[in-house]
Each structure stands twice: as C-alpha cells, then as structure tokens.
Protein backbone atom coordinates (compact mmCIF):
# COMPACT_ATOMS: atom_id res chain seq x y z
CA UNK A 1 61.91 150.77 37.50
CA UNK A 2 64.10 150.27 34.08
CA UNK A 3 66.69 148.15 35.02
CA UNK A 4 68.04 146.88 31.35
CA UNK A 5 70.45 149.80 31.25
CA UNK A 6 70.93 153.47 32.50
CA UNK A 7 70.36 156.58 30.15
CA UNK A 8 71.25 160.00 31.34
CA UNK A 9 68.44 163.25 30.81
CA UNK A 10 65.35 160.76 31.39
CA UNK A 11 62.36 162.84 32.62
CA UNK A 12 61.33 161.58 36.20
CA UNK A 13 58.28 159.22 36.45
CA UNK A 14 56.30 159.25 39.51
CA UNK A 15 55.63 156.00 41.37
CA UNK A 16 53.05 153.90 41.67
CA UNK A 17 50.21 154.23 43.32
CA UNK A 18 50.42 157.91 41.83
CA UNK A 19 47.94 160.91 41.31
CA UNK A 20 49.67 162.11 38.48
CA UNK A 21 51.30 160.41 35.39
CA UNK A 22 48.27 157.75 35.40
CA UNK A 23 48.11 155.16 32.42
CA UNK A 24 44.94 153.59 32.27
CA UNK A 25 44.39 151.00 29.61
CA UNK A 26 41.15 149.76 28.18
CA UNK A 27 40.50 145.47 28.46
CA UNK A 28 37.71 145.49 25.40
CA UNK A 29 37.50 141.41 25.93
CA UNK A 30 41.29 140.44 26.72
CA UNK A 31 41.28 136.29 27.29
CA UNK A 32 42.71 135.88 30.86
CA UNK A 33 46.04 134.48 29.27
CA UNK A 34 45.89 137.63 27.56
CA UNK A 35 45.57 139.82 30.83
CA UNK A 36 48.28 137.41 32.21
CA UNK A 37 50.91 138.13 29.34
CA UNK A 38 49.75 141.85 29.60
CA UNK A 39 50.78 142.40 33.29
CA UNK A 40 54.01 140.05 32.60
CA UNK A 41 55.44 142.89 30.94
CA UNK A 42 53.38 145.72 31.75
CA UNK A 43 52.13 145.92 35.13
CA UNK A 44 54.78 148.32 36.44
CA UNK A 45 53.12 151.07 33.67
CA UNK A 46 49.54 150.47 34.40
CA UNK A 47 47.38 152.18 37.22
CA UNK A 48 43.99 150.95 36.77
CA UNK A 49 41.77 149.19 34.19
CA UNK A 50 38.72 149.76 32.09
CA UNK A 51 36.58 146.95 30.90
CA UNK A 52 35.70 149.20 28.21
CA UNK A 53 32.17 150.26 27.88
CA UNK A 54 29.63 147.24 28.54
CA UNK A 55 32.16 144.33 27.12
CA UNK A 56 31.97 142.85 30.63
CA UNK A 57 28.27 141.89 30.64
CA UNK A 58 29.50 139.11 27.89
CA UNK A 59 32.59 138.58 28.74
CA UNK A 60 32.87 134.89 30.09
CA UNK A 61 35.06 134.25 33.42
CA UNK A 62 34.93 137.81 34.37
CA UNK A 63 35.17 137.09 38.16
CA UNK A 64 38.25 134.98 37.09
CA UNK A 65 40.20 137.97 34.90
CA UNK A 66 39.23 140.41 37.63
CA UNK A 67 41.25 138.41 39.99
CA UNK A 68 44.19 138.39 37.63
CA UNK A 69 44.44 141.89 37.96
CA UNK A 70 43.43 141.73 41.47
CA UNK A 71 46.44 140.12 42.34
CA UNK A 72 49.01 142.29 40.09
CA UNK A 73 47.78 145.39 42.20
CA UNK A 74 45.67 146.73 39.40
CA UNK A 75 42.69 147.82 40.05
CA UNK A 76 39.51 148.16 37.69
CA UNK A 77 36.24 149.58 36.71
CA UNK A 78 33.62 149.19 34.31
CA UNK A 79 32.74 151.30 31.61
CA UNK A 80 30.48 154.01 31.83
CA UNK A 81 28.35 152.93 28.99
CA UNK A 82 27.36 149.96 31.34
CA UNK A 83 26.88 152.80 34.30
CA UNK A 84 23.80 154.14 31.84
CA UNK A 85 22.63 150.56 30.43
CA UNK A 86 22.01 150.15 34.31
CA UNK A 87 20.68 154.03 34.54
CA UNK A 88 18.73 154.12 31.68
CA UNK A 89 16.61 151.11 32.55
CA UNK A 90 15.62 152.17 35.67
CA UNK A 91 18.62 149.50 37.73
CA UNK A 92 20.19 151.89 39.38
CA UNK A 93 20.45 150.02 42.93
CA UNK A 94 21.02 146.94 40.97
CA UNK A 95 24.47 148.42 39.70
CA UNK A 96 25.24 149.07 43.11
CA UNK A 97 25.08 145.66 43.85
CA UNK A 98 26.89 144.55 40.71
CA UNK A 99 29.56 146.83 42.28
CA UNK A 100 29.64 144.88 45.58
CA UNK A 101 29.37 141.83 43.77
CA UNK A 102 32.34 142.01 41.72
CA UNK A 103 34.21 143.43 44.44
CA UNK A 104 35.12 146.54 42.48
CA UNK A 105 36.86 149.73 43.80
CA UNK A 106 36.17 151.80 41.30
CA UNK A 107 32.97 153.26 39.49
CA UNK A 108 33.17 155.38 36.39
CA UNK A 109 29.88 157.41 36.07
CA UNK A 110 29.23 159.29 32.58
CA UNK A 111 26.36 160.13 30.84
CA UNK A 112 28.01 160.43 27.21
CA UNK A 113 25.00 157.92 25.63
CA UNK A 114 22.05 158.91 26.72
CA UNK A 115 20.72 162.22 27.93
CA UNK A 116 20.62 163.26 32.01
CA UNK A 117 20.06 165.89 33.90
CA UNK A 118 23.40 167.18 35.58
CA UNK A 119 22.29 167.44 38.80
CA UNK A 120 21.01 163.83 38.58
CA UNK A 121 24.77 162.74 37.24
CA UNK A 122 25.94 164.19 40.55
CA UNK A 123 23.69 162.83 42.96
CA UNK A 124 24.87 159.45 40.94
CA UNK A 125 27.97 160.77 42.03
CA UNK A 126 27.61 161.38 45.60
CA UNK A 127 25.73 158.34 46.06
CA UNK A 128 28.51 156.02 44.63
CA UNK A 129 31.26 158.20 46.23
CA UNK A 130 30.37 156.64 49.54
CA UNK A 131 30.62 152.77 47.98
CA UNK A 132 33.65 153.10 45.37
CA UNK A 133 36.01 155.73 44.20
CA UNK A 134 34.12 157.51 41.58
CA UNK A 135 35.82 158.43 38.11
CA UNK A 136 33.34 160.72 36.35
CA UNK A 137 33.77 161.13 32.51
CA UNK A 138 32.63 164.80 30.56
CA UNK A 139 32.25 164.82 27.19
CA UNK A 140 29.66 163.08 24.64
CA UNK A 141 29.73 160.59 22.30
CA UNK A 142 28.44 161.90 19.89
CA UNK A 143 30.74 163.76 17.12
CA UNK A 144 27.83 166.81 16.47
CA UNK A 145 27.59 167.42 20.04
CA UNK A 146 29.83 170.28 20.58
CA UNK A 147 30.25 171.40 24.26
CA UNK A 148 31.85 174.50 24.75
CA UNK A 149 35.03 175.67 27.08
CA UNK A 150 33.45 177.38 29.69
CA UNK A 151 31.06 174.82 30.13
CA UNK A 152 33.26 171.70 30.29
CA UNK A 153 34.57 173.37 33.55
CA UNK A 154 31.49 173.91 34.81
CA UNK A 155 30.69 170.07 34.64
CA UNK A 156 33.88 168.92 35.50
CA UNK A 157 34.41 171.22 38.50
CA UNK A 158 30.90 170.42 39.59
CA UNK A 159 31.54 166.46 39.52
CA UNK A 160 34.61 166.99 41.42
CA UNK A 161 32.46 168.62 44.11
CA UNK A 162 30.09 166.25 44.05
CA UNK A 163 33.23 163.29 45.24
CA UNK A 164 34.76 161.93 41.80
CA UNK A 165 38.29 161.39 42.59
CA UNK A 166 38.92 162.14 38.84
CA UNK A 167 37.28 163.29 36.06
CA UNK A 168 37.99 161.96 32.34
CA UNK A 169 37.48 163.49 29.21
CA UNK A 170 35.94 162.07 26.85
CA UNK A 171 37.25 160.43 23.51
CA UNK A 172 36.14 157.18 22.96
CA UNK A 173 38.11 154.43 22.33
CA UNK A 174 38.82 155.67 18.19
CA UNK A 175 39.84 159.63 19.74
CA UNK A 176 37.40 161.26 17.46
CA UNK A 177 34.77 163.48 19.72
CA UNK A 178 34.66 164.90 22.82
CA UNK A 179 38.31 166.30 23.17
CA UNK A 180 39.46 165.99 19.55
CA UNK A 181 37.99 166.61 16.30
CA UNK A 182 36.39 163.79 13.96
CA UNK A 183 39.79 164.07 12.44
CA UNK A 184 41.70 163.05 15.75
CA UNK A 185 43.22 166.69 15.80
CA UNK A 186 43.49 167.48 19.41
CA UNK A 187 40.91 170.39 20.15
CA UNK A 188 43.70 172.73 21.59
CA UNK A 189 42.14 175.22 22.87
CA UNK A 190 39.52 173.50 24.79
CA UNK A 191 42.05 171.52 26.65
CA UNK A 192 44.16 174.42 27.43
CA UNK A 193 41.09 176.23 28.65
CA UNK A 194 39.83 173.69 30.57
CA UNK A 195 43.53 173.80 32.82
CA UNK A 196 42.79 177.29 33.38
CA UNK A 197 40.25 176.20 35.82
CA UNK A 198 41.22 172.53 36.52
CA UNK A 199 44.33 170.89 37.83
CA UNK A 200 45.81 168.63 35.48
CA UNK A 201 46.14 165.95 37.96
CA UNK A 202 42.67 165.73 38.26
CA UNK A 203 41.96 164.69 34.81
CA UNK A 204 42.60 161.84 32.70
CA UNK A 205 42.69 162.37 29.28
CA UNK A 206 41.46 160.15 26.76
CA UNK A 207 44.24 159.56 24.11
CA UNK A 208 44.14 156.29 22.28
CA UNK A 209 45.84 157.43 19.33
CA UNK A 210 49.88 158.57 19.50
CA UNK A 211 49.82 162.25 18.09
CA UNK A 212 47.48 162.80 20.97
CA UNK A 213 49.04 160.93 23.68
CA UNK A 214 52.49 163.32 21.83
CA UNK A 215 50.40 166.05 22.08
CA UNK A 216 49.34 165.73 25.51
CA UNK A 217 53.28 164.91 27.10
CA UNK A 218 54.24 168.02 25.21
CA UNK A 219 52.00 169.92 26.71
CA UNK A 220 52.13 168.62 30.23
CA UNK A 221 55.12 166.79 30.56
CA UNK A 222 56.07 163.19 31.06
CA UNK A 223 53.62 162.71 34.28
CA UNK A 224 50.22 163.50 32.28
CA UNK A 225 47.70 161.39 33.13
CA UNK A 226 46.22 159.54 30.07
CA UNK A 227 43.83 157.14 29.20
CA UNK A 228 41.76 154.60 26.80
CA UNK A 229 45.35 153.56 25.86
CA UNK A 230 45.26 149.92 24.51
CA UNK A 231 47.12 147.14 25.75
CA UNK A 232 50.04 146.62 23.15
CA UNK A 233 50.32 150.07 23.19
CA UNK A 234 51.32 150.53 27.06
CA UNK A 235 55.15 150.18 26.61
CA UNK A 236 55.23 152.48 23.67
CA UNK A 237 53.49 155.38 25.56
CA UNK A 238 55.91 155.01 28.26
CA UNK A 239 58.80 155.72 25.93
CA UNK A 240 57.19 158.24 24.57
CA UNK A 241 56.79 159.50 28.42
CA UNK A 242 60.60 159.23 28.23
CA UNK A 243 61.74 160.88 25.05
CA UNK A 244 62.90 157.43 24.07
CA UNK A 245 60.44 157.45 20.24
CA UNK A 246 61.28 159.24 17.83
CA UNK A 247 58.14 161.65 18.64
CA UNK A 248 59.29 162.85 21.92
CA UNK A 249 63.23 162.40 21.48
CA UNK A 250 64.46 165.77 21.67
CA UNK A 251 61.60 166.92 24.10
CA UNK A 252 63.53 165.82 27.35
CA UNK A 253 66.98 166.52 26.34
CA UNK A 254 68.98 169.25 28.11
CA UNK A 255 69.06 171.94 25.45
C-alpha cells in the first residue's frame, strides 16, 4: 500500500475491506471535483463515508457524488441527524425509501438530537438491519448531557443486539461532547470503561481533532477504528497510524 519508499518498524495496517483500523471521513458538502481529488489520493485510507448530519437534503447532484464514491469502492451513509429529521416528523417509512432510493448500504441510526425511547431506537434498529447495514451512534449532542460509564454499555451492547454492525460514539464533528469534554480532553475513563465490556472493533470513535485521534492510537494501536475525520485530514491520520508525525514517532519504534 506505500509504495514511495520502504521504512523498517512500521506498525501493520489491516486491509481493506477491514473490521478494524476503519477511517471514516465526514463529506459536509464536498463539490464532486472535490470528492474526485479526495479519492485521487485518498481512497486507499478511507472505508466508508458520512454525508455529515442532514447536508445531503441540500446538497445539489447528490445522486451524481454518490456515484463517485460508488465507483472508488467507498461506500456511504447519511447522517444520523437526517435519521431523526425523518423520525421526528413522523417519516419513518419514507426514510426507508430514501434508503432504497439512493441506493445506500449503509444506515446510521442515533438519537443524539431529539429525545427517544431506547427500545424504540432498537426496533429502528432491527427494522433497518434487514434493509442496510446499520451503524448506530451513543452519545448526545448536547455538552450538559452527561451519560455515565455503565450506562453507555448498556446502550451500546443493547444496539449491537438489536443488528448494528457498529456502534459510534459520539463527538460531533468539533470533538467537544459525548466522548470528550467541552475542552476536547478525551474523557479517559469512560472510554476505557466502555472496552471493559465492548470490543474495540466494534466501535468507531469519533475523533476529529489530532490529540484525540493521538490519544486513541496510543491507546489502541495503529488499527483503531476512528471517525468524523475530515477530508484533508485523511493522510495525516494515517501517518499518525504509522508513527510517521511527530505525535506518534517514537510510539512504534522497537524500544
């Protein structure tokens, strides 16, 4: 996969399509020649796509940019927040079509806007699971909402059962609720809680900002699945999966 030139003590990277070591990158309104130069030098470090939150019900050409990642092998979703615009209005089966529509394999399911009844959010859940494959995100947007430990696990190991192939944790796209602090500072010991109970490679972190997405490869090594990572930022995570920036250089090395 790097061809340019050959480094000893470089942390192996699983291949795509991969469970584990995930990069999925949020498209908040990308132009099609965008997406285009995106995948030109990218593709081989991106798993899947989120047309973050509800940019895709304005986004012009959307059948058009899907297709552009369509063809590179990349598949996408859209953003939960449009998953609850739908739910929230009572569209529910309309969604479903908008699924088919679009031709999408992937559904993320979240309720981190507007307030639902778990059970509900898995029944969502098991309903879509036999459509798409179902991403389910834990975790609310909003900063005084403070879930604790014990009961992230409950809702993430309960969406799991109900068919998401993955569950996210929240973040947003700024990395300042839901897993972190309003500061950005990673909330430690929820996360390491949380993979008392979990498997890692069943979550995808949300870490837009690069002390977390440090944070998170320390902690779990170069194959940690992360996500909300924007798109000029996709070949500077992967060198930080490598111990190749300055923030991960001696992590890797052979001590």
């Amino acid at each position: 996969m790097y061809d340019n030139f050959k480094l000893t003590q470089i942390p192996s990277r699983t291949l795509k399509p991969r469970q584990d070591g995930f990069t999925m990158v949020m498209d908040k309104g990308l132009s099609i020649r965008e997406v285009e130069d995106l995948l030109d030098v990218a593709s081989d470090y991106i798993d899947i796509v989120k047309l973050g939150w509800a940019t895709s019900y304005v986004t012009p050409k959307l059948k058009e940019k899907l297709a552009v990642y369509k063809a590179a092998g990349i598949p996408t979703y859209f953003g939960g927040t449009l998953f609850e615009a739908f739910i929230v209005r009572n569209q529910f089966e309309e969604y479903r079509k908008i699924l088919d529509k679009f031709d999408m394999p992937f559904a993320e399911v979240s309720d981190g806007s507007v307030d639902m009844n778990h059970d509900q959010k898995c029944e969502y859940i098991r309903t879509l699971a036999k459509q798409v494959t179902v991403l389910s995100e834990v975790g609310s947007k909003d900063v005084e909402k403070i879930i604790p430990p014990y009961k992230w696990i409950q809702l993430m190991q309960s969406e799991l059962d109900a068919g998401a192939w993955k569950v996210i944790g929240e973040a947003r796209e700024g990395g300042n609720v839901g897993l972190f602090r309003s500061s950005g500072e990673v909330r430690s010991g929820l996360v390491e809680e949380i993979l008392t109970q979990i498997p890692s490679e069943k979550i995808i972190w949300e870490a837009p900002q690069r002390d977390q997405q440090v944070w998170f490869i320390k902690l779990l090594g170069s194959n940690v699945n992360l996500g909300n990572i924007a798109p000029h930022e996709v070949i500077p995570v992967e060198t930080l999966r490598l111990g190749i920036r300055s923030d991960t250089f001696d992590y890797f090395l052979d001590k």
